[in-house]
C-alpha atoms as a PDB file:
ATOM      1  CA  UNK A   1       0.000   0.000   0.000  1.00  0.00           C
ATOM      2  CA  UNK A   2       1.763   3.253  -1.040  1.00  0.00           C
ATOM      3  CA  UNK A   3       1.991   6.510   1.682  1.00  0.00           C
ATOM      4  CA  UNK A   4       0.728   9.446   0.083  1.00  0.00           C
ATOM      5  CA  UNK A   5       2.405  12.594   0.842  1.00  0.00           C
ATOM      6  CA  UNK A   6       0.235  15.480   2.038  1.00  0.00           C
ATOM      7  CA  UNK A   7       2.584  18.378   0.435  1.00  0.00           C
ATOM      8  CA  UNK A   8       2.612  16.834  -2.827  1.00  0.00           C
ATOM      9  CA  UNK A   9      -0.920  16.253  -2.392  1.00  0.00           C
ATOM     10  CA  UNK A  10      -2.035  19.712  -1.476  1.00  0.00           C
ATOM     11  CA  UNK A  11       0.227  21.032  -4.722  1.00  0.00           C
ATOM     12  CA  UNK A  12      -1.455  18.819  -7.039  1.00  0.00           C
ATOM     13  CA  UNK A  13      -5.162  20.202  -5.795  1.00  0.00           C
ATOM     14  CA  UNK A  14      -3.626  23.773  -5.809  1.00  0.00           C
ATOM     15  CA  UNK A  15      -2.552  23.205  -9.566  1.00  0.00           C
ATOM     16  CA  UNK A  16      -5.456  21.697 -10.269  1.00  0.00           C
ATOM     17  CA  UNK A  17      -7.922  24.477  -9.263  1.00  0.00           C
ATOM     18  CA  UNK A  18      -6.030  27.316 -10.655  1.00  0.00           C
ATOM     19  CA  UNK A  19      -2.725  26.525 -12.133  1.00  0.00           C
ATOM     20  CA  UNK A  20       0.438  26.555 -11.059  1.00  0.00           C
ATOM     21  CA  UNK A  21       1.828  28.631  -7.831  1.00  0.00           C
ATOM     22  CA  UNK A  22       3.468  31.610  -8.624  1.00  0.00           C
ATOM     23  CA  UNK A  23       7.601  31.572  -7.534  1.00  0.00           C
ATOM     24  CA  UNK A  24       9.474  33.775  -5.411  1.00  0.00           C
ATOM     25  CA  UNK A  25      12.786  35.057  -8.093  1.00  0.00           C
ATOM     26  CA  UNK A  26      15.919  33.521  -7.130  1.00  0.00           C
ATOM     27  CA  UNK A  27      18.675  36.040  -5.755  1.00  0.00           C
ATOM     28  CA  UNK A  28      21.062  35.897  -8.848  1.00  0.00           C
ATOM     29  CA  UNK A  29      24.918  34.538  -7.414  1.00  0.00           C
ATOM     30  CA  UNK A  30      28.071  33.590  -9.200  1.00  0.00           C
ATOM     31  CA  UNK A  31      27.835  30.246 -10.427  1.00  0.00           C
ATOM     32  CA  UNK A  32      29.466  27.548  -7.823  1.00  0.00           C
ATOM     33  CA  UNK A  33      29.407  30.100  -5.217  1.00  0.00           C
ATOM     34  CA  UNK A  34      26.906  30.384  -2.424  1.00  0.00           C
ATOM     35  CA  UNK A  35      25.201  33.673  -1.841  1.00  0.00           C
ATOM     36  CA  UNK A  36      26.988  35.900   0.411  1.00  0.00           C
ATOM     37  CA  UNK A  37      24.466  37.513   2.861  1.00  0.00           C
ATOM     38  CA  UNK A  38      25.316  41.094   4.380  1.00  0.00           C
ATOM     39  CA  UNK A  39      24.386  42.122   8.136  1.00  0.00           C
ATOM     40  CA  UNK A  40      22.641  44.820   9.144  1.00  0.00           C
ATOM     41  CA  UNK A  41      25.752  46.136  10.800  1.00  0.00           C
ATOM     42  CA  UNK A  42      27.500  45.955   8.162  1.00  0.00           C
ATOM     43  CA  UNK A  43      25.040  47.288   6.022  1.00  0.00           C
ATOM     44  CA  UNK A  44      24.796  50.370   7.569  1.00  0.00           C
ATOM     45  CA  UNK A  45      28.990  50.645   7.836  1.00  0.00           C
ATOM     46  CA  UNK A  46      29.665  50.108   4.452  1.00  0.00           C
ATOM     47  CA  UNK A  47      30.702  53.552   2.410  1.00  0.00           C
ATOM     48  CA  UNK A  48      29.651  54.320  -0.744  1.00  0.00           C
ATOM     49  CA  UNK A  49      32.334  54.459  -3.175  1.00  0.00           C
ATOM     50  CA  UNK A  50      34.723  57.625  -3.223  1.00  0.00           C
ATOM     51  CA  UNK A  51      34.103  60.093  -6.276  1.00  0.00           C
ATOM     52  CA  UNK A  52      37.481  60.904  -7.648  1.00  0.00           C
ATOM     53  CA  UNK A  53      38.549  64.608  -8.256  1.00  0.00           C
ATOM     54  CA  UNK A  54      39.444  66.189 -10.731  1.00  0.00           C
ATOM     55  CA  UNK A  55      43.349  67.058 -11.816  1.00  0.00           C
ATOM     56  CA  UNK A  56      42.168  70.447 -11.498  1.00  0.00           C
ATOM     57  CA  UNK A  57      40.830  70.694  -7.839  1.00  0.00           C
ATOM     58  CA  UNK A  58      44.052  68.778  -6.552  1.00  0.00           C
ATOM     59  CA  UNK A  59      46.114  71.501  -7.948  1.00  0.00           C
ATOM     60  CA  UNK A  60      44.132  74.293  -6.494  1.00  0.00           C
ATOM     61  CA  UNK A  61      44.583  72.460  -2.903  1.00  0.00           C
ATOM     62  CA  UNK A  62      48.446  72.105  -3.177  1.00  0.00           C
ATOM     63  CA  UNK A  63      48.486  75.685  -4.092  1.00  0.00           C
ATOM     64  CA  UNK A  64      46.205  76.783  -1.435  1.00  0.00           C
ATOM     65  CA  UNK A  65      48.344  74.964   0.981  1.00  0.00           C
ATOM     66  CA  UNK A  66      51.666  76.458   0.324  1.00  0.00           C
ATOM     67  CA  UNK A  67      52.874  78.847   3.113  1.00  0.00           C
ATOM     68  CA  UNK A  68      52.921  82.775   2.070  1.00  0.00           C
ATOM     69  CA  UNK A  69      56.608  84.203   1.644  1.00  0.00           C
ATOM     70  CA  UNK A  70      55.161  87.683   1.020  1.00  0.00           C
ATOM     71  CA  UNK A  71      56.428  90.262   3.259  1.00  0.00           C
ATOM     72  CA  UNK A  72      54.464  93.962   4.038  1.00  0.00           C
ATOM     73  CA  UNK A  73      55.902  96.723   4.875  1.00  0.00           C
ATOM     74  CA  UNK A  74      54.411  99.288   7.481  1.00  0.00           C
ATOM     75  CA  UNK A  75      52.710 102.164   6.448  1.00  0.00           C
ATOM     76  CA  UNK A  76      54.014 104.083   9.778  1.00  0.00           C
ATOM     77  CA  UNK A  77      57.028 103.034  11.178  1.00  0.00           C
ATOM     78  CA  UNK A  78      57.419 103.904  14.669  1.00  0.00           C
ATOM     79  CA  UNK A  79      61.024 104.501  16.519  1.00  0.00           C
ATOM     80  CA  UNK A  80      61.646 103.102  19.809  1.00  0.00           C
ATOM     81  CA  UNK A  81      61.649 105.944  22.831  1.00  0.00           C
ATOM     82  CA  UNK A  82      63.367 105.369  26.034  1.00  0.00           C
ATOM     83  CA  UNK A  83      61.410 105.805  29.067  1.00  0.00           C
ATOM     84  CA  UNK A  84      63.122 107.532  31.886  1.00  0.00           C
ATOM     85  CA  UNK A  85      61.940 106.718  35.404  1.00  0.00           C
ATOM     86  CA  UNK A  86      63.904 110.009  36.867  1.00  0.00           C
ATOM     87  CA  UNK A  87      66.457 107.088  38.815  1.00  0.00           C
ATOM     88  CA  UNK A  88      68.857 107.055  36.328  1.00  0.00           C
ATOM     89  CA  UNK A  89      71.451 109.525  37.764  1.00  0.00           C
ATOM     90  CA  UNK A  90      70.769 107.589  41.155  1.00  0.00           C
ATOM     91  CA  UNK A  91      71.945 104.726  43.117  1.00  0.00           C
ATOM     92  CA  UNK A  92      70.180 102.740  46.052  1.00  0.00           C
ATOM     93  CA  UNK A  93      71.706 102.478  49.290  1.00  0.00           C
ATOM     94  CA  UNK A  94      68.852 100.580  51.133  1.00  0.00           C
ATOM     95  CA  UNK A  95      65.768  98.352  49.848  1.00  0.00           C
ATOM     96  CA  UNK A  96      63.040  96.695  52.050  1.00  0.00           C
ATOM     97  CA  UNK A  97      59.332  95.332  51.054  1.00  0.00           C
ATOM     98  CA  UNK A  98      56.711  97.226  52.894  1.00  0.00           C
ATOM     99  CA  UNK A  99      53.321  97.853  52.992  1.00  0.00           C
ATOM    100  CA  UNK A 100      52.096 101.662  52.845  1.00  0.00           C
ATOM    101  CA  UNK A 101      49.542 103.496  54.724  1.00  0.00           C
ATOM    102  CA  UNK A 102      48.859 107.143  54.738  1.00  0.00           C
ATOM    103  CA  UNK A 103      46.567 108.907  57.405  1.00  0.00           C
ATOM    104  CA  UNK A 104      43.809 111.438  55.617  1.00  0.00           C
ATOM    105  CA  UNK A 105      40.291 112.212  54.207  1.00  0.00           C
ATOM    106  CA  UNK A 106      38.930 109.816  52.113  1.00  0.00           C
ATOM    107  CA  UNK A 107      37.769 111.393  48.389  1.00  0.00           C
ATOM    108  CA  UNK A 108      34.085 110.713  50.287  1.00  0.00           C
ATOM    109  CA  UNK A 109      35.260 112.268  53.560  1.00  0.00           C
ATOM    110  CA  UNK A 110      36.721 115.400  51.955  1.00  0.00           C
ATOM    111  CA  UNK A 111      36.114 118.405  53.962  1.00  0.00           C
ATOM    112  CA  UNK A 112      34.965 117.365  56.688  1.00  0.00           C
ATOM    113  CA  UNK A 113      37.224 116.631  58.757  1.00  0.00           C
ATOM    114  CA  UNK A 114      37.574 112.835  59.663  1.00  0.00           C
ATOM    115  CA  UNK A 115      41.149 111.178  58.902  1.00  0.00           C
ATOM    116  CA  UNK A 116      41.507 107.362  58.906  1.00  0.00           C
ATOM    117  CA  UNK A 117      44.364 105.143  57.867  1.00  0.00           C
ATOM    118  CA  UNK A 118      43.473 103.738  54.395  1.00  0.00           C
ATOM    119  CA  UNK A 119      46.333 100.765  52.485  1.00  0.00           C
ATOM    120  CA  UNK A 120      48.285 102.907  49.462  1.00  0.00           C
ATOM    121  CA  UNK A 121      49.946  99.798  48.128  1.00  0.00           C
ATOM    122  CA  UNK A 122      52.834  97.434  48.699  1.00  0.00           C
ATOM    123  CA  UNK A 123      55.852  98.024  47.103  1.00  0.00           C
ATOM    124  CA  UNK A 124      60.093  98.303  47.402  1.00  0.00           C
ATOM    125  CA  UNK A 125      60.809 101.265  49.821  1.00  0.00           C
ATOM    126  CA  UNK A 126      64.169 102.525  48.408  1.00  0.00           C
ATOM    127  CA  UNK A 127      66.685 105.001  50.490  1.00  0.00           C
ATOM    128  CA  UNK A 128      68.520 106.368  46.915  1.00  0.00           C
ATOM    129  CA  UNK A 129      71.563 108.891  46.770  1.00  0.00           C
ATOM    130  CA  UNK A 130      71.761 111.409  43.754  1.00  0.00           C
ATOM    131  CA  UNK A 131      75.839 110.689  42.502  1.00  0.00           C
ATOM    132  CA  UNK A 132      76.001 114.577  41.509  1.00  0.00           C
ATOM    133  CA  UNK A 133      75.203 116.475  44.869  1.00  0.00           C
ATOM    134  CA  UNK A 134      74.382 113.228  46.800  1.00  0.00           C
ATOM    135  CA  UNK A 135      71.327 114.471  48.213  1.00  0.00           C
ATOM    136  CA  UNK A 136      68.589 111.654  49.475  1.00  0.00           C
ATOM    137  CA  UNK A 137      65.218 110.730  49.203  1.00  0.00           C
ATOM    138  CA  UNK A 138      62.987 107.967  50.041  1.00  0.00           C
ATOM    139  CA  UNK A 139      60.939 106.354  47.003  1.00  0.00           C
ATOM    140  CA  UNK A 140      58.416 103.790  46.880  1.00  0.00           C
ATOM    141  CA  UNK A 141      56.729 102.132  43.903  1.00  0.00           C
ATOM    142  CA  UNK A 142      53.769 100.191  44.348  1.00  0.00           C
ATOM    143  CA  UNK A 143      54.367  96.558  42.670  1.00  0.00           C
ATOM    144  CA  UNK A 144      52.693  95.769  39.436  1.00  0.00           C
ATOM    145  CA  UNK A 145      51.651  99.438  38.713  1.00  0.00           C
ATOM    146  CA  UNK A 146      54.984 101.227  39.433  1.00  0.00           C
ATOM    147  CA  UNK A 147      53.071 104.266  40.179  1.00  0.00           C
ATOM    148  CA  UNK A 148      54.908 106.298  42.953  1.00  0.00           C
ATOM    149  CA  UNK A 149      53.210 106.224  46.243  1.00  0.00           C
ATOM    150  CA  UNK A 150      56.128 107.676  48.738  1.00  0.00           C
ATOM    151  CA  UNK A 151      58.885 110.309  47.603  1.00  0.00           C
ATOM    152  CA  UNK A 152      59.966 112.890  49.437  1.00  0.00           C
ATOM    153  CA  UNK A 153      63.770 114.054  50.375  1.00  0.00           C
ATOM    154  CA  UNK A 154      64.819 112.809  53.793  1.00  0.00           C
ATOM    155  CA  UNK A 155      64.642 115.569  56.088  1.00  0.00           C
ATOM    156  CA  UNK A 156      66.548 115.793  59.054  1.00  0.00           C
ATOM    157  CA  UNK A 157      63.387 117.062  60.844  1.00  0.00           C
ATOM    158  CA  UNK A 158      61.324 113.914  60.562  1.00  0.00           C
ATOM    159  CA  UNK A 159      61.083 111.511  63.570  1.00  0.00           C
ATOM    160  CA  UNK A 160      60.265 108.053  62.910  1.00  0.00           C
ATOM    161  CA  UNK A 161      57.612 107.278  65.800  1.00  0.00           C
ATOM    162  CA  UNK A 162      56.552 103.505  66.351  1.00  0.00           C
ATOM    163  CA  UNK A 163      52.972 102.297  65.584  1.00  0.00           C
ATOM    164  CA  UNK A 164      50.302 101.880  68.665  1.00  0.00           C
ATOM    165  CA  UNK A 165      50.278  98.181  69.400  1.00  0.00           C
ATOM    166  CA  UNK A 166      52.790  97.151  66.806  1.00  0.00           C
ATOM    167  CA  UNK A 167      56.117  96.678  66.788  1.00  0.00           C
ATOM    168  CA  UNK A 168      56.906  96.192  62.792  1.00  0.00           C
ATOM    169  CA  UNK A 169      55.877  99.393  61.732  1.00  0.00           C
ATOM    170  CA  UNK A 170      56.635 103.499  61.889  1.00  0.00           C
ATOM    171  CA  UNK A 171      54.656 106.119  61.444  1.00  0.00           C
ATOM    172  CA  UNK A 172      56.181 109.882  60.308  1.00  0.00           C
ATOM    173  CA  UNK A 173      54.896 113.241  58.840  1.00  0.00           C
ATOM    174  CA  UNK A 174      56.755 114.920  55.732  1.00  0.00           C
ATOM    175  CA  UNK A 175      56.342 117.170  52.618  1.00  0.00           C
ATOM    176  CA  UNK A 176      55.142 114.480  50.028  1.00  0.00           C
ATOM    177  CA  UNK A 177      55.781 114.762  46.202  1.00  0.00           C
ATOM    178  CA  UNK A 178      54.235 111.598  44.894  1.00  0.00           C
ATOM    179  CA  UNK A 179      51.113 113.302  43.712  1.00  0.00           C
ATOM    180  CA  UNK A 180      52.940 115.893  41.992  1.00  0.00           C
ATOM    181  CA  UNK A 181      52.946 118.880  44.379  1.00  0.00           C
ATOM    182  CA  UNK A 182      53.921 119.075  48.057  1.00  0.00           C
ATOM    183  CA  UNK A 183      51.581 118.063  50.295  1.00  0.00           C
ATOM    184  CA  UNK A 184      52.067 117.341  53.945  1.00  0.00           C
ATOM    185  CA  UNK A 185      51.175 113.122  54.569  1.00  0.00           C
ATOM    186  CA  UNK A 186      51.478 111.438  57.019  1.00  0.00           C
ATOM    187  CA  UNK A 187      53.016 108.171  56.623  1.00  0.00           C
ATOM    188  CA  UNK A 188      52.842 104.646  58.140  1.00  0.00           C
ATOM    189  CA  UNK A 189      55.115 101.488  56.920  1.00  0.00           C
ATOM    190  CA  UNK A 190      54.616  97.964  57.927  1.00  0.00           C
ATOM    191  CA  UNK A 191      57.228  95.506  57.411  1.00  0.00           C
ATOM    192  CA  UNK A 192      57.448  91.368  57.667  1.00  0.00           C
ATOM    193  CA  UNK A 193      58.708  91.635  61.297  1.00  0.00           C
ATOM    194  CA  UNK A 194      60.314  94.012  64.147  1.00  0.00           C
ATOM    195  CA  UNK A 195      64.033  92.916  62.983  1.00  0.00           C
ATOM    196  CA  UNK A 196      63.399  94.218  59.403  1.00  0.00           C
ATOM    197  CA  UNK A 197      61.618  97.277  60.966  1.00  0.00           C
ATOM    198  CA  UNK A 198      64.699  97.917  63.166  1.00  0.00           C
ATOM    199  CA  UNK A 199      66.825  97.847  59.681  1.00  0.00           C
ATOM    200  CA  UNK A 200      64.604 100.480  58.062  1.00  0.00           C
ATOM    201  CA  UNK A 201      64.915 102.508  60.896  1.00  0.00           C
ATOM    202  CA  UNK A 202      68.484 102.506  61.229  1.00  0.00           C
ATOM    203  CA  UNK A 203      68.776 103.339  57.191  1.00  0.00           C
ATOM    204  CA  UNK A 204      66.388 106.076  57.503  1.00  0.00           C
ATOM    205  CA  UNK A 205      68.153 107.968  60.565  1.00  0.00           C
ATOM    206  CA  UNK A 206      71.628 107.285  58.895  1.00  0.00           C
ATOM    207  CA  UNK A 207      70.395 108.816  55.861  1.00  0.00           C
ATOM    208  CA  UNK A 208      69.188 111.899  57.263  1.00  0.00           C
ATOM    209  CA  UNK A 209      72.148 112.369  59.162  1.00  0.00           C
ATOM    210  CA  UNK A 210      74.347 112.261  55.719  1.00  0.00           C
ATOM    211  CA  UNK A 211      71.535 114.822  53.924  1.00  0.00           C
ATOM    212  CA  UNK A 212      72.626 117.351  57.040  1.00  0.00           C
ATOM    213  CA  UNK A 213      75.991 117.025  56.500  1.00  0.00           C
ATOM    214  CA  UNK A 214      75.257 117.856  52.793  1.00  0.00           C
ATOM    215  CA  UNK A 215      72.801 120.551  53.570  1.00  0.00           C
ATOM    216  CA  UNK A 216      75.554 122.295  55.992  1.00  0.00           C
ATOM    217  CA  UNK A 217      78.227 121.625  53.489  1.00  0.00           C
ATOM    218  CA  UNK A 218      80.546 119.209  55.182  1.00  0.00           C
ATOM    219  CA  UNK A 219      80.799 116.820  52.721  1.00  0.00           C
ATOM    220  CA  UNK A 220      83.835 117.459  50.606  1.00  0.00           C
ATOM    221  CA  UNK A 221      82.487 120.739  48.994  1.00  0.00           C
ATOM    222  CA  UNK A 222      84.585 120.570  46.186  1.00  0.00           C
ATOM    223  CA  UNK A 223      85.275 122.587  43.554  1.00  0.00           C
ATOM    224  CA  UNK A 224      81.834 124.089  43.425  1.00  0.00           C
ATOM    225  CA  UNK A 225      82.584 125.408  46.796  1.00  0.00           C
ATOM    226  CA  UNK A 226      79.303 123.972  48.311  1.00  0.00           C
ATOM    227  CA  UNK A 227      76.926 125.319  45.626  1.00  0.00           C
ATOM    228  CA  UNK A 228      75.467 121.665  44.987  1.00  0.00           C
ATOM    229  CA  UNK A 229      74.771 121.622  49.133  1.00  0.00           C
ATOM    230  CA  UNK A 230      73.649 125.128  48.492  1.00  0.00           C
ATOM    231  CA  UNK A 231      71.324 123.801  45.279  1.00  0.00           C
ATOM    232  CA  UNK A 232      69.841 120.871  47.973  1.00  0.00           C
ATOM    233  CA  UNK A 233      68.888 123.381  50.775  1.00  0.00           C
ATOM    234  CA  UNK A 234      67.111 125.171  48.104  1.00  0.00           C
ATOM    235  CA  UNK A 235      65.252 122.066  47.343  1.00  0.00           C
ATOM    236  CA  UNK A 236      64.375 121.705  50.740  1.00  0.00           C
ATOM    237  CA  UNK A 237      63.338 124.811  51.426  1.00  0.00           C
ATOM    238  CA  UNK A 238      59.427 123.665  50.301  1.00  0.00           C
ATOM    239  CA  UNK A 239      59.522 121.296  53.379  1.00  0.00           C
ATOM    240  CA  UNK A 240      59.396 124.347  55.686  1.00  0.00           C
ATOM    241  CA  UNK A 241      56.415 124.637  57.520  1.00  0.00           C
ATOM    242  CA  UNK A 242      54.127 127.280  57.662  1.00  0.00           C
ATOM    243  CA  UNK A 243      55.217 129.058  60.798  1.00  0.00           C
ATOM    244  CA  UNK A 244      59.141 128.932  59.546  1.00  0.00           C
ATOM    245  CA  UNK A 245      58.034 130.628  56.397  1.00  0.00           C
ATOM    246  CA  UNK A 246      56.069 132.873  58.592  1.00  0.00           C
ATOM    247  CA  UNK A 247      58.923 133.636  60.798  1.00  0.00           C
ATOM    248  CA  UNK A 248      61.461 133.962  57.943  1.00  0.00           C
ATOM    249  CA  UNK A 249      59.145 136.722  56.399  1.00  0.00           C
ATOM    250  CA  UNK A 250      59.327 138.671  59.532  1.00  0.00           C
ATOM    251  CA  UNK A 251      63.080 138.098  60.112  1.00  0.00           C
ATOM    252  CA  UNK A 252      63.404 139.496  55.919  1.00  0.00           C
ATOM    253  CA  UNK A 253      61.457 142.649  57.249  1.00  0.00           C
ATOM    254  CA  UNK A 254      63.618 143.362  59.965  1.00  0.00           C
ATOM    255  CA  UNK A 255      66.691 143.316  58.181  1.00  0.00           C
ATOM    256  CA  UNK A 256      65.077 145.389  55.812  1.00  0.00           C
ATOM    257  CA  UNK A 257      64.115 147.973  58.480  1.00  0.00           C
ATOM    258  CA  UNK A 258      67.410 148.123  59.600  1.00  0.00           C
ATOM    259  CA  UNK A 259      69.255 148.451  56.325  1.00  0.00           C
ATOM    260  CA  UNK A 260      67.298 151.919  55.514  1.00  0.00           C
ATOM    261  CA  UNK A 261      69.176 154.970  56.145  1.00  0.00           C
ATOM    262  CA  UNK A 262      67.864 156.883  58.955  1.00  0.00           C
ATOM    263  CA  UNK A 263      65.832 160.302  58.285  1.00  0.00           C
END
C-alpha cells in the first residue's frame, strides 16, 4: 500500500484548481558560489564608493596649501623711545618690602574733617643717593603698577615714631611729592617683622644724618665750593612749615628795616 504525501498532495489540488503557484525570483549569485548575505551592521557601515577629483581641484589644494613668503611693509614706522623713570642719575643704598599706609580724608570724607588710615599699596621702599650732589630721598613704587606712592627728600626734621600696638611698623609726617605737588602726609610702613623694621629705621636715621651734613656743606664741597649743598637746601626749602616761612618773612622785614638809612 503506497503513503501518500500530504505536500505533494495539497500542490497537485492547488494546480489543479487554478494553475500553477506563482515563484518567489531567485537572488542571482556567481555560479558555484553560495550567496553571500550582508548584516545589518554591516550594512549600515559600508561607504559608498569615493568620487574621484578632478586634476584640477588637486592643484588648487596644493596651491592653497603652500605657506605665504610675502612680506608687508608698514605704512608708519614707529622709533623706539626710552622711558626715563627720573632714577637714572641715582643709586640705592637701602631696599626693604613694605606695605604703605597714609593717614587722611577719604575722596568721600573730603572736607569734613575725619582722617583714617586707608592701604596705598605694597611696594620696594628705596633710600637712593643722587651721585652729583648726593642728596637723598625715600621712594616707593607700588608693585605691578609702578606708580609712585612715597617720595619725598629725607629731612633731618622727621622723627620716625613707632605704631600703637605694633612693633613692625613706623609712622612719620613729611612734605610728600608723589602726587605731583607738596603736600604734607602722614606716613605709616609695615614691614614682615620688628628685625626688618629695626633695619629700616636705622637706614632712615643714617640717611638723614648724611643729607645734614650735605645741607651744611661738610661733605667734601669741592670745587663748586658747596653750591650743589647750596642747590639741595634750596630744594628743601618747600619742606618748611608754615610758621618757619612765617617767621622767615618777619626776620626778611627786619633786616630790611634796619638796612634803611635813617631820616
Amino acid at each position: 500500500m503506497h503513503r501518500i504525501d500530504h505536500h505533494h498532495s495539497s500542490s497537485f489540488q492547488s494546480q489543479g484548481r487554478g494553475g500553477p503557484l506563482p515563484r518567489r525570483p531567485r537572488r542571482q549569485t556567481t555560479p558555484g558560489k553560495p550567496p553571500i548575505k550582508m548584516s545589518e551592521e554591516e550594512a549600515k557601515t559600508e561607504t559608498p564608493p569615493t568620487e574621484e577629483k578632478p586634476a584640477k581641484e588637486e592643484k588648487k589644494e596644493e596651491v592653497a596649501e603652500e605657506e605665504s613668503t610675502a612680506t608687508f611693509e608698514p605704512v608708519v614706522k614707529l622709533e623706539e623711545v626710552e622711558v626715563k623713570s627720573g632714577e637714572e642719575d641715582e643709586e640705592v643704598i637701602y631696599d626693604v618690602r613694605a606695605k604703605c599706609f597714609i593717614f587722611g580724608e577719604t575722596l568721600l570724607d573730603k572736607g569734613t574733617g575725619k582722617k583714617t588710615w586707608r592701604e596705598r599699596g605694597i611696594g620696594q621702599a628705596r633710600i637712593l643717593r643722587h651721585r652729583e650732589h648726593s642728596r637723598l630721598r625715600i621712594l616707593m613704587r607700588q608693585e605691578k603698577t609702578m606708580k609712585v606712592i612715597v617720595n619725598h627728600a629725607l629731612d633731618p626734621r622727621i622723627k620716625l615714631e613707632p605704631n600703637a600696638g605694633s612693633d613692625r611698623s613706623w609712622v612719620w609726617s613729611a612734605f610728600d611729592f608723589a602726587e605731583g605737588e607738596l603736600l604734607e602726609t602722614v606716613f605709616a610702613l609695615r614691614f614682615v617683622d620688628s628685625d626688618i623694621a629695626n633695619e629700616f629705621k636705622e637706614a632712615f636715621e643714617k640717611g638723614q644724618k648724611e643729607m645734614e651734613s650735605v645741607l651744611a656743606g661738610e661733605d667734601n664741597p669741592g670745587e663748586d665750593g658747596g653750591a650743589a649743598a647750596d642747590e639741595a637746601a634750596e630744594a628743601l626749602a618747600g619742606l618748611k612749615t608754615g610758621d618757619d616761612k612765617e617767621d622767615g618773612e618777619e626776620a626778611a622785614k627786619a633786616k630790611e628795616e634796619e638796612e634803611k638809612p635813617a631820616e
